[in-house]
Protein backbone atom coordinates (compact mmCIF):
# COMPACT_ATOMS: atom_id res chain seq x y z
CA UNK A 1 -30.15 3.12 44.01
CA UNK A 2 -28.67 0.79 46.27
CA UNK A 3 -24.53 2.55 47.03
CA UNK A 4 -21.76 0.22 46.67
CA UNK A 5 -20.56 -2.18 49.78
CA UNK A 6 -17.26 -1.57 51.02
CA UNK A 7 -15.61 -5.17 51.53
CA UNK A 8 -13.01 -4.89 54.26
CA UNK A 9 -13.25 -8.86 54.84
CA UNK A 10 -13.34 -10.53 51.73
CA UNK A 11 -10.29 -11.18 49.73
CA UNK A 12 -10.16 -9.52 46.34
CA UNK A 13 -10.48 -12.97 44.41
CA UNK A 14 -13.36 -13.61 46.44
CA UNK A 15 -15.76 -13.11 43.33
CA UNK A 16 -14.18 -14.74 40.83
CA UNK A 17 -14.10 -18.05 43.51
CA UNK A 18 -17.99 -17.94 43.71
CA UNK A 19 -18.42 -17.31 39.91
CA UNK A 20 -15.93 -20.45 39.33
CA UNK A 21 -18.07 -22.44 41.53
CA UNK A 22 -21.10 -20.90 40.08
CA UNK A 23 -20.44 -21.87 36.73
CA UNK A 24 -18.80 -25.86 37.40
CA UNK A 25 -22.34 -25.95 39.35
CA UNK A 26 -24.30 -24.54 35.90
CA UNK A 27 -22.41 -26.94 33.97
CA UNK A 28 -22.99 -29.96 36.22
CA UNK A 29 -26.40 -28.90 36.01
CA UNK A 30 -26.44 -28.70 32.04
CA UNK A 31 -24.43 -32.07 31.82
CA UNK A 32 -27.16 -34.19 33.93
CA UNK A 33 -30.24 -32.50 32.33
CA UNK A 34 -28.70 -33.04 28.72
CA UNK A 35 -27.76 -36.75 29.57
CA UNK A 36 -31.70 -37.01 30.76
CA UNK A 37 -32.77 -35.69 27.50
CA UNK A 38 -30.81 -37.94 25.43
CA UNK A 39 -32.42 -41.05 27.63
CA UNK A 40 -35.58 -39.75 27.22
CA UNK A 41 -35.49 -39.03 23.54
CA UNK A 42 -34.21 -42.78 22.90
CA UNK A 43 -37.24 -44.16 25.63
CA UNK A 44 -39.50 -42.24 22.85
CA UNK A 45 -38.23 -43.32 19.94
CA UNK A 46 -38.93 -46.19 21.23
CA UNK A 47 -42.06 -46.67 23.06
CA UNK A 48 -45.66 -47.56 21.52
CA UNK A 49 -47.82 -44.84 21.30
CA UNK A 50 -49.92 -44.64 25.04
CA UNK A 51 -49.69 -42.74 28.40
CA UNK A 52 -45.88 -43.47 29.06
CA UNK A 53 -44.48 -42.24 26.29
CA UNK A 54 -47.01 -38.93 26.05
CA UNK A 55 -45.24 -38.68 29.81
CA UNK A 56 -41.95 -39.13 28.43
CA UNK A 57 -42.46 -36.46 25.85
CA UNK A 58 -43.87 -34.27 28.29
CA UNK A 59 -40.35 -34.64 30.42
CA UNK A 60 -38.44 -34.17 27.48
CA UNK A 61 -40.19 -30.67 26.85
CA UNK A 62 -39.47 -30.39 30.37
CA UNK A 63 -35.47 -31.05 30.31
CA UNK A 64 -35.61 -28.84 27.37
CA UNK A 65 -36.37 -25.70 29.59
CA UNK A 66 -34.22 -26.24 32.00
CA UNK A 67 -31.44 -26.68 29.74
CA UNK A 68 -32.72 -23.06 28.37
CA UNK A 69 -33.04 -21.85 31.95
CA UNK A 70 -29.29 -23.04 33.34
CA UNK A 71 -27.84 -21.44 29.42
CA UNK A 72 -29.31 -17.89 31.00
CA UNK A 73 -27.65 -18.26 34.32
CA UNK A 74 -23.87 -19.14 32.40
CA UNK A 75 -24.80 -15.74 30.42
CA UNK A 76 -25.76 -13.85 33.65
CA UNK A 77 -22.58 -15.54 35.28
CA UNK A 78 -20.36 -14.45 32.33
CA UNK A 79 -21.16 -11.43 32.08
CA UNK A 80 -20.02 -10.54 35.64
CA UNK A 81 -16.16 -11.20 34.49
CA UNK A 82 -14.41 -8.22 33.63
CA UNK A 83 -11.27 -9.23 34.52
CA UNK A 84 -10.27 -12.57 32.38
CA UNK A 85 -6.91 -13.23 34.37
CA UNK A 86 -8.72 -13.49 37.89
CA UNK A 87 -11.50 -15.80 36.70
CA UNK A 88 -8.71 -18.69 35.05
CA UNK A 89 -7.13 -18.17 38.32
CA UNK A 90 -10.37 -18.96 40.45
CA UNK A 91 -11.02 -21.82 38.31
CA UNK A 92 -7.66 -23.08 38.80
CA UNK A 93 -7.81 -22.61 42.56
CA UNK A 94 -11.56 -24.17 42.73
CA UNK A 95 -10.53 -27.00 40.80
CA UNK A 96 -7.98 -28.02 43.06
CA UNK A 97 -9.90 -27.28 46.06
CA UNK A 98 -12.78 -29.80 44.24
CA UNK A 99 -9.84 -32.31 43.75
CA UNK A 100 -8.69 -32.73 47.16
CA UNK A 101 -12.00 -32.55 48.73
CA UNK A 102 -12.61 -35.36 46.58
CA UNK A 103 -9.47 -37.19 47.63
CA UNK A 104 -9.87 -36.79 51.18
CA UNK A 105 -13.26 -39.01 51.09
């Protein structure tokens, strides 16, 4: 068994920061693959049957694994908070720290 690290450099919140960060990431993730689904399951619906839509059902097989796939990681993510209070706060602080990143381009 690997023993425990002793952090004497990062700040307690540290964790709950990269799990924040983690997560937004997981859910940007989930967000683009779902709207690709959606796209491709309209393309289908409406494309004669031939090669390009046999590819497009292929990629919507696809989309539907990694939609499975990013769900696991938000589980594995989750289940890493034990302490409620410091992961709203970490959102809260990574969301402003996406906000004016954002504002300063």
């Amino acid at each position: 068994m690997i023993p425990p690290m002793n952090y004497t450099q990062l700040p307690s919140d540290y964790k709950y920061r990269h799990i924040a960060n983690a997560i937004y990431g997981r859910e940007m993730e989930y967000f683009h693959y779902d709207f690709d689904r959606i796209n491709y399951e309209h393309l289908a619906s409406t494309l004669p049957e031939g090669p390009f839509k046999d590819d497009i059902s292929k990629r919507i097989k696809e989309v539907e694994q990694q939609l499975q796939n990013t769900n696991a990681i938000v589980e594995a993510l989750w289940a890493q908070i034990d302490d409620k209070d410091a992961y709203a706060n970490a959102v809260e602080y990574t969301t402003k720290q996406r906000e004016q990143e954002e504002a300063a381009k």
